[in-house]
PDB file of N, CA and C in Angstrom:
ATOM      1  N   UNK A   1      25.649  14.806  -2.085  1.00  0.00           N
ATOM      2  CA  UNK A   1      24.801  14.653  -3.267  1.00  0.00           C
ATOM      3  C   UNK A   1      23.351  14.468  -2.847  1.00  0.00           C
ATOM      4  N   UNK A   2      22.189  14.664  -3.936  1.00  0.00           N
ATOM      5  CA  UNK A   2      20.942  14.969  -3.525  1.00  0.00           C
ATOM      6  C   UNK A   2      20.841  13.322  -2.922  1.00  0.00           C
ATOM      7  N   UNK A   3      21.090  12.254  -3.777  1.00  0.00           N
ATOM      8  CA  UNK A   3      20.941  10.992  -3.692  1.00  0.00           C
ATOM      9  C   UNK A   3      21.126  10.388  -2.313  1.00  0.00           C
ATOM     10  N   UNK A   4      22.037  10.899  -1.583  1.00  0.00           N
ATOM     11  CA  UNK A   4      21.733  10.402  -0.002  1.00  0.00           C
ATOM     12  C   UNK A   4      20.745  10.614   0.780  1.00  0.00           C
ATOM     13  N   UNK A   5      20.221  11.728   0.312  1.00  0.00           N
ATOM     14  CA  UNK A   5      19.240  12.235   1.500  1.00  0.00           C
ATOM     15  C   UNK A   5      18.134  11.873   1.183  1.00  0.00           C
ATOM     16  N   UNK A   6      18.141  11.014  -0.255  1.00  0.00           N
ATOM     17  CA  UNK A   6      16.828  10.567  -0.996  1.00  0.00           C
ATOM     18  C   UNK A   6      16.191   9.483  -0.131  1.00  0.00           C
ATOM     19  N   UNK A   7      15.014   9.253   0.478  1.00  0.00           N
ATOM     20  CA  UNK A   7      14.502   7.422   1.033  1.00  0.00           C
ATOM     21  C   UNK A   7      13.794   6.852  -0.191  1.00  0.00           C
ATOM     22  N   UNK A   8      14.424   5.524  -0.079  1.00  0.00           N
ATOM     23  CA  UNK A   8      13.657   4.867  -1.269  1.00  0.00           C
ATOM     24  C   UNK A   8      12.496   4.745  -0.550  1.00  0.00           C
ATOM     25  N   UNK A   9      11.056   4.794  -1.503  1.00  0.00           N
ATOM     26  CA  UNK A   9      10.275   4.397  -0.785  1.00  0.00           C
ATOM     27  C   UNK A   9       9.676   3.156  -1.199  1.00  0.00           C
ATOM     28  N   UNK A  10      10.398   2.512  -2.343  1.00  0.00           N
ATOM     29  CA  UNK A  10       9.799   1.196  -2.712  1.00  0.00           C
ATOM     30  C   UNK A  10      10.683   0.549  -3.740  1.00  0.00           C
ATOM     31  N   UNK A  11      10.285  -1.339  -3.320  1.00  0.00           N
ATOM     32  CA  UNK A  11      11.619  -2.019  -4.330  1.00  0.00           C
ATOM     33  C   UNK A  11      11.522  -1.877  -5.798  1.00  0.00           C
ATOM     34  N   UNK A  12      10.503  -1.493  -6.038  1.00  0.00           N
ATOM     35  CA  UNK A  12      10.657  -0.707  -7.708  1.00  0.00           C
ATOM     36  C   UNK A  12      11.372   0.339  -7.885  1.00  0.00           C
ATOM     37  N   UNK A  13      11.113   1.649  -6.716  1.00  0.00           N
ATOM     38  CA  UNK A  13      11.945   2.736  -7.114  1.00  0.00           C
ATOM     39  C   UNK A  13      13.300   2.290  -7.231  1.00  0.00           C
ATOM     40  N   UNK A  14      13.541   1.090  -5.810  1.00  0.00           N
ATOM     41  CA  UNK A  14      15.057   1.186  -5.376  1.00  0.00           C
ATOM     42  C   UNK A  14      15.623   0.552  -6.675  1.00  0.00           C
ATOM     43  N   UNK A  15      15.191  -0.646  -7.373  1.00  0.00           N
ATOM     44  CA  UNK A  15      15.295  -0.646  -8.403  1.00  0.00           C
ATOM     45  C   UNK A  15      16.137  -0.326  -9.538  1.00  0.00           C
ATOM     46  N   UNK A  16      15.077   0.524 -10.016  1.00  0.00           N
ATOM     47  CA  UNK A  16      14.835   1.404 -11.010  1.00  0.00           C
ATOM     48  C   UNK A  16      15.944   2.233 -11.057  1.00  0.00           C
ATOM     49  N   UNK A  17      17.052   2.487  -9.380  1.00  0.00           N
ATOM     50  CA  UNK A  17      17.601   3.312  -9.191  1.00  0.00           C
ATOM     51  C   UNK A  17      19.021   2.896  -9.664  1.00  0.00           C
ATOM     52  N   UNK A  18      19.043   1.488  -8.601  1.00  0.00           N
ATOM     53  CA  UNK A  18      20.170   0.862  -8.956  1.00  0.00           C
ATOM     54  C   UNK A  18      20.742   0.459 -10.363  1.00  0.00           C
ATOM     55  N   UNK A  19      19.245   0.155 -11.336  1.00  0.00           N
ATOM     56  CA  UNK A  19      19.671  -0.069 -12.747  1.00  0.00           C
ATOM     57  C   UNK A  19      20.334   1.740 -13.300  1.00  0.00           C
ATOM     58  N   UNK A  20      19.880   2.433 -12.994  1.00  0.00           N
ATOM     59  CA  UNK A  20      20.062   3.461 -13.104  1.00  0.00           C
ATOM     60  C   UNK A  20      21.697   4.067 -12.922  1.00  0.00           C
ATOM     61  N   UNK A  21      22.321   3.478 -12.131  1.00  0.00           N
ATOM     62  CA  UNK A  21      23.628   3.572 -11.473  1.00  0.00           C
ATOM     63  C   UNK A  21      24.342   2.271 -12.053  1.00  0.00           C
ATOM     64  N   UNK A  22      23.764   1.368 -12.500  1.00  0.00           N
ATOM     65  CA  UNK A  22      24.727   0.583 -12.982  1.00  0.00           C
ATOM     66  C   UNK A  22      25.011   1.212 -14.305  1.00  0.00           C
ATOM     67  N   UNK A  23      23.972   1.398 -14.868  1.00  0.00           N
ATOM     68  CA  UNK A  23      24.243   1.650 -16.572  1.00  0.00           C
ATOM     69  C   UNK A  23      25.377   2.827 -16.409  1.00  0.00           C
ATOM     70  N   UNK A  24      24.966   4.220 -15.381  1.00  0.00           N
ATOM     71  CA  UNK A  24      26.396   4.955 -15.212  1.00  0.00           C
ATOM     72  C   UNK A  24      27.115   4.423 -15.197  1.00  0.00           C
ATOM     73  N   UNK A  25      27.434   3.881 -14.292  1.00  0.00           N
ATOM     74  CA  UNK A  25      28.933   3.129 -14.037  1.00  0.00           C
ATOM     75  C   UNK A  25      29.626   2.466 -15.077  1.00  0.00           C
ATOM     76  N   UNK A  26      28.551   1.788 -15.924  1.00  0.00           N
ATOM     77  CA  UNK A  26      29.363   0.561 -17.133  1.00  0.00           C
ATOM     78  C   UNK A  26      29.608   1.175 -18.301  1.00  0.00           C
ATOM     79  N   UNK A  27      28.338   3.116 -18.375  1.00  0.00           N
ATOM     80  CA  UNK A  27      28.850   4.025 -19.575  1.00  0.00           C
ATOM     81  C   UNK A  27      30.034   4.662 -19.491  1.00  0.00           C
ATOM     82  N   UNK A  28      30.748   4.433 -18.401  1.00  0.00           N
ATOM     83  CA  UNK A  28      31.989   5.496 -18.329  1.00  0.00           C
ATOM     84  C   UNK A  28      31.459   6.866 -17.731  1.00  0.00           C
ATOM     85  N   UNK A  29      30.750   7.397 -17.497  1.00  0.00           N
ATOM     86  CA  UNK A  29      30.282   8.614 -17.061  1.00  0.00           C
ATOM     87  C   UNK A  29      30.616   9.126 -16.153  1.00  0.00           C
ATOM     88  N   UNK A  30      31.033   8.389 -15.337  1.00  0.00           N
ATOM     89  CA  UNK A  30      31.293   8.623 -13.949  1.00  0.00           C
ATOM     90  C   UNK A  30      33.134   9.666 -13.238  1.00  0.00           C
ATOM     91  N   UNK A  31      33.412  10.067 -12.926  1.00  0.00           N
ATOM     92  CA  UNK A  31      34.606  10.137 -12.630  1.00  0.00           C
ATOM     93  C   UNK A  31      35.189   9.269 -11.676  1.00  0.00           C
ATOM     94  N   UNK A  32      35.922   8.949 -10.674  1.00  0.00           N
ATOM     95  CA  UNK A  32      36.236   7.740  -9.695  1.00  0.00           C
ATOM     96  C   UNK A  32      35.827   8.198  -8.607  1.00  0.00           C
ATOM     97  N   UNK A  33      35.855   9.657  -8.183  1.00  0.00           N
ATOM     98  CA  UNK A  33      35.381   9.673  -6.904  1.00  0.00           C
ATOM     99  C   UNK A  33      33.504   9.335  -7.148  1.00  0.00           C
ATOM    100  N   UNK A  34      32.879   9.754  -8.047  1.00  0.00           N
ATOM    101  CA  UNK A  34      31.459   9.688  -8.702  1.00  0.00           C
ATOM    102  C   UNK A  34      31.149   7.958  -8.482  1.00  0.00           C
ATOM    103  N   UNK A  35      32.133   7.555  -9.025  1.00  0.00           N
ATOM    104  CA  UNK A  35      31.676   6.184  -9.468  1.00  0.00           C
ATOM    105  C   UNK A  35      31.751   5.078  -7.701  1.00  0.00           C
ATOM    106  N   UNK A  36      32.631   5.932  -7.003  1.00  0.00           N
ATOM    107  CA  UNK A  36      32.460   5.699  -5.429  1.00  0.00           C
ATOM    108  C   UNK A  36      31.034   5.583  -4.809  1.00  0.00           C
ATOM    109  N   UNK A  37      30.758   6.678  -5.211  1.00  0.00           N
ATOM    110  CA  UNK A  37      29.408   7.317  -4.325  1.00  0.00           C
ATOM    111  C   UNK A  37      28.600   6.517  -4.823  1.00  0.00           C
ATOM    112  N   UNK A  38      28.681   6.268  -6.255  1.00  0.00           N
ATOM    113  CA  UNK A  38      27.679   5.753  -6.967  1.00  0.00           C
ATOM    114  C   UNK A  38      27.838   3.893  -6.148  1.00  0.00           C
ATOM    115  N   UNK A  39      29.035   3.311  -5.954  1.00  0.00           N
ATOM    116  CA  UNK A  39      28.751   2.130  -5.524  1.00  0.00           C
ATOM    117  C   UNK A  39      28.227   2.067  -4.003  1.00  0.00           C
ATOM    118  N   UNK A  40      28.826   3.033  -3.627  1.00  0.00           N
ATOM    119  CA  UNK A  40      28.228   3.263  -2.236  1.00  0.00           C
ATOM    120  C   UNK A  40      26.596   3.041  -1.880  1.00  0.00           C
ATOM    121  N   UNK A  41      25.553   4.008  -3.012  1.00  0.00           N
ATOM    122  CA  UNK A  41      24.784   4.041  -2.930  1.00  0.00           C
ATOM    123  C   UNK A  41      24.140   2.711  -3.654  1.00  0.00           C
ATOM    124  N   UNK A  42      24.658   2.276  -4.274  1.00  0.00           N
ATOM    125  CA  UNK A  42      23.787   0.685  -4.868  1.00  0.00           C
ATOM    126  C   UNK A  42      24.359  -0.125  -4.004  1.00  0.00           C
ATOM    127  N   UNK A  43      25.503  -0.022  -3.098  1.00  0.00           N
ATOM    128  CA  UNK A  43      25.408  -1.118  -2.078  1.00  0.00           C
ATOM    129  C   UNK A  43      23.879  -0.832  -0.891  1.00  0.00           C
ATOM    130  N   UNK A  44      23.820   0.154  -0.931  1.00  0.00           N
ATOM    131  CA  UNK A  44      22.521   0.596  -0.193  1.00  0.00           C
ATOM    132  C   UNK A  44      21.120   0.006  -0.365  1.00  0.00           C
ATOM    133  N   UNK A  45      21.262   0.196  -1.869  1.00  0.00           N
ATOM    134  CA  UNK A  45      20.084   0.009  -2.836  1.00  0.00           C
ATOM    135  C   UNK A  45      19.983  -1.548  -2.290  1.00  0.00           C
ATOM    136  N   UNK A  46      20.959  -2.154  -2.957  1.00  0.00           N
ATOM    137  CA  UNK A  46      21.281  -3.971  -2.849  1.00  0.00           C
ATOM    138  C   UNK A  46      20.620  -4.253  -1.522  1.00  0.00           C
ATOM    139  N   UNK A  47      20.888  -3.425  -0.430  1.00  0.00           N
ATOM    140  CA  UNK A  47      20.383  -4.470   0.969  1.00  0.00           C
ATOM    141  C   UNK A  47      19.149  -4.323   1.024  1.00  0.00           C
ATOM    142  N   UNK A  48      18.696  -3.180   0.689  1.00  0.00           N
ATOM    143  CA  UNK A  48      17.280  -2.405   1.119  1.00  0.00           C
ATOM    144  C   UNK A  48      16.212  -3.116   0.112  1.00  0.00           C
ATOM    145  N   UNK A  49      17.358  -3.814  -1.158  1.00  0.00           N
ATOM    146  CA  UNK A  49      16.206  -4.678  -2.195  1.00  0.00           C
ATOM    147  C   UNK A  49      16.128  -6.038  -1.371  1.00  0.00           C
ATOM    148  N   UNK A  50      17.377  -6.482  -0.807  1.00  0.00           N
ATOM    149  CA  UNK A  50      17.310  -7.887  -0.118  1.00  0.00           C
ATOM    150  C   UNK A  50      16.420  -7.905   0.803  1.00  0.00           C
ATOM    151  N   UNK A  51      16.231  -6.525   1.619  1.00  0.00           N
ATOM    152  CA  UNK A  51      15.582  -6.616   3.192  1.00  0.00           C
ATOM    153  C   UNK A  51      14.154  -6.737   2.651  1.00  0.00           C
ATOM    154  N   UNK A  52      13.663  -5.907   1.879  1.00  0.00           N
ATOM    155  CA  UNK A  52      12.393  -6.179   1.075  1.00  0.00           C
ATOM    156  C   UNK A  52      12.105  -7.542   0.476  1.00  0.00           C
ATOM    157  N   UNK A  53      12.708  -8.273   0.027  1.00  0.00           N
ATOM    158  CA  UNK A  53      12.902 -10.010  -0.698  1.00  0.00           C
ATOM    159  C   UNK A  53      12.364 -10.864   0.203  1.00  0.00           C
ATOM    160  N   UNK A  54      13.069 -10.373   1.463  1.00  0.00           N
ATOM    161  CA  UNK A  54      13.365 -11.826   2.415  1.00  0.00           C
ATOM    162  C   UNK A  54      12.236 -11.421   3.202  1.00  0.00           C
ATOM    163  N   UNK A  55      11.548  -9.635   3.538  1.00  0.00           N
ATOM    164  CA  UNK A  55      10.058  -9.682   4.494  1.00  0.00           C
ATOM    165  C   UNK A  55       9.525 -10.035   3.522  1.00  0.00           C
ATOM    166  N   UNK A  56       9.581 -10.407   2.090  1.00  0.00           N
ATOM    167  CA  UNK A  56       8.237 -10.985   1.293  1.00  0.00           C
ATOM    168  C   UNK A  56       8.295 -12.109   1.205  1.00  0.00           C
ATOM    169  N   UNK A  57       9.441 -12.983   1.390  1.00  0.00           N
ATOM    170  CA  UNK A  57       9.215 -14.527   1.677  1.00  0.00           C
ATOM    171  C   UNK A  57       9.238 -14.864   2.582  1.00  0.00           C
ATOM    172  N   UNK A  58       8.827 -13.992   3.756  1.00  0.00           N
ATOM    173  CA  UNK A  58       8.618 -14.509   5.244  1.00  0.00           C
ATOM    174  C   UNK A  58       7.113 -14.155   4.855  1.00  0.00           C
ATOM    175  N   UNK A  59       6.693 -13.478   4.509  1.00  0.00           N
ATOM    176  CA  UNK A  59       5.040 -13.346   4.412  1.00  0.00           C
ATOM    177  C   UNK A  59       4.612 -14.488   3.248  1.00  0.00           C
ATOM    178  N   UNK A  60       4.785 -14.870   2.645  1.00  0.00           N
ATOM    179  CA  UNK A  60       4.832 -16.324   1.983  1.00  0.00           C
ATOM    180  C   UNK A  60       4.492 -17.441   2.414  1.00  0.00           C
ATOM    181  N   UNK A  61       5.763 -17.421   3.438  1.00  0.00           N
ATOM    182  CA  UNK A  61       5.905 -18.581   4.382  1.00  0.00           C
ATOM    183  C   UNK A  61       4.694 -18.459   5.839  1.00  0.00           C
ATOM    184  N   UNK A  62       4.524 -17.456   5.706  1.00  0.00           N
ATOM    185  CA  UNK A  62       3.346 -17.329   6.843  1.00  0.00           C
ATOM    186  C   UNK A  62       2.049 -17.608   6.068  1.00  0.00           C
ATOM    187  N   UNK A  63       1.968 -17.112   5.184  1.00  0.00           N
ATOM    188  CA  UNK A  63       0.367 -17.712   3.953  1.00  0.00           C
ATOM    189  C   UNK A  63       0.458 -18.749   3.507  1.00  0.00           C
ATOM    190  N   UNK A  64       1.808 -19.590   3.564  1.00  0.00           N
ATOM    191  CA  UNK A  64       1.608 -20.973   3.032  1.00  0.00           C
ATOM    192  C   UNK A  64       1.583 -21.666   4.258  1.00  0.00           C
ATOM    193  N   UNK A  65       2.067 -21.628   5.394  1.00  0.00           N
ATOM    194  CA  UNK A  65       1.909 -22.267   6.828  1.00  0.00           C
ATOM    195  C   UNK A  65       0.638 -22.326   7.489  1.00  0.00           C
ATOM    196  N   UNK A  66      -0.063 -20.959   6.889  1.00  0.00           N
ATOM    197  CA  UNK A  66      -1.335 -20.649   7.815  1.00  0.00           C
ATOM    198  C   UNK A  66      -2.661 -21.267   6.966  1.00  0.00           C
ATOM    199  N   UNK A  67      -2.452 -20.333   5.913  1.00  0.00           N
ATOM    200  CA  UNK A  67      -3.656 -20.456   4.676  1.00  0.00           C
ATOM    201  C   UNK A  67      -3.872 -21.767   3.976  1.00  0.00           C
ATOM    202  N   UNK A  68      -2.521 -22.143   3.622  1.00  0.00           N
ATOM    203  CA  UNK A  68      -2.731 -23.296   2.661  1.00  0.00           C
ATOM    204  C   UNK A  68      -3.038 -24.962   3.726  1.00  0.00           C
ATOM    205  N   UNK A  69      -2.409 -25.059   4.261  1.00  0.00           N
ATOM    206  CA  UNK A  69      -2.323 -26.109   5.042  1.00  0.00           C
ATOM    207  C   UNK A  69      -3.910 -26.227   5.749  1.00  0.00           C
ATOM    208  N   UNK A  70      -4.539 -24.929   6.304  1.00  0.00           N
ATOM    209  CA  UNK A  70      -5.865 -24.657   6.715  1.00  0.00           C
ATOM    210  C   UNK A  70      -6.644 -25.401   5.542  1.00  0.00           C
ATOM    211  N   UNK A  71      -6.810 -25.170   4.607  1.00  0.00           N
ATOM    212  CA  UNK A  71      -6.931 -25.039   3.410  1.00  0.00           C
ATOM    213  C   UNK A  71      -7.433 -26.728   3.204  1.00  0.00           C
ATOM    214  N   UNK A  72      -5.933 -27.083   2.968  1.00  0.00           N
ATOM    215  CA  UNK A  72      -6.189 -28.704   2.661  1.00  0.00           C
ATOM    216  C   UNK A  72      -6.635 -29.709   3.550  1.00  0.00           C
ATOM    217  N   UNK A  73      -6.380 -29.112   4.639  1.00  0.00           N
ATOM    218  CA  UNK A  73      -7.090 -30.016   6.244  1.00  0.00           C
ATOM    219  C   UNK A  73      -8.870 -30.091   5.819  1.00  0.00           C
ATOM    220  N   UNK A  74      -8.930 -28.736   5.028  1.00  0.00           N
ATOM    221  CA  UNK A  74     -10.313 -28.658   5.095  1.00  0.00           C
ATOM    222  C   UNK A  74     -10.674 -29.139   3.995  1.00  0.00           C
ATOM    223  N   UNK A  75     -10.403 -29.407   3.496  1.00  0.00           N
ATOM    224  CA  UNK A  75     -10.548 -30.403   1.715  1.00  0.00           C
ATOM    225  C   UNK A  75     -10.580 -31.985   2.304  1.00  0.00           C
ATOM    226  N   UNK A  76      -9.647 -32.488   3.259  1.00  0.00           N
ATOM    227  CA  UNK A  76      -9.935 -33.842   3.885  1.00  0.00           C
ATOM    228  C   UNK A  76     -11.065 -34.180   4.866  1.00  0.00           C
ATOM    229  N   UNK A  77     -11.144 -32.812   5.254  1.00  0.00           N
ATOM    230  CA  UNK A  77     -12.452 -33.486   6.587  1.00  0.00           C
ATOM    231  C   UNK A  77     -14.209 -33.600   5.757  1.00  0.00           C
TER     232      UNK A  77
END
């Protein structure tokens, strides 16, 4: 299917995609081997949204470690 060879290129598309595949799935649309592929590919979706989640709360945690703390040291001195 075209959908494998697709790269998400962002957690909106991936998204957008997965809502996209759920609503198939929960309209009945699907046939069983369809509705395979289809979980296949939102298990895909799912990590590639997590792996995106967790580098944005590591960049968080680096702006609140670095920035903020800088920040208030410099509000006391």
């Amino acid at each position: 299917m075209a959908g494998k060879a697709q790269k998400t290129v962002s957690f909106e598309s991936a998204m957008a995609e997965l809502d996209q595949l759920v609503a198939d799935m929960e309209g009945g649309k699907l046939s069983l081997e369809d509705s395979l592929t289809a979980y296949k590919r939102g298990a895909e979706l799912l990590s590639f949204c997590r792996g995106k989640l967790d580098d944005a709360q590591q960049q968080v945690r680096v702006l609140e470690d670095g920035v903020l703390k800088d920040f208030s040291a410099g509000n006391e001195a």
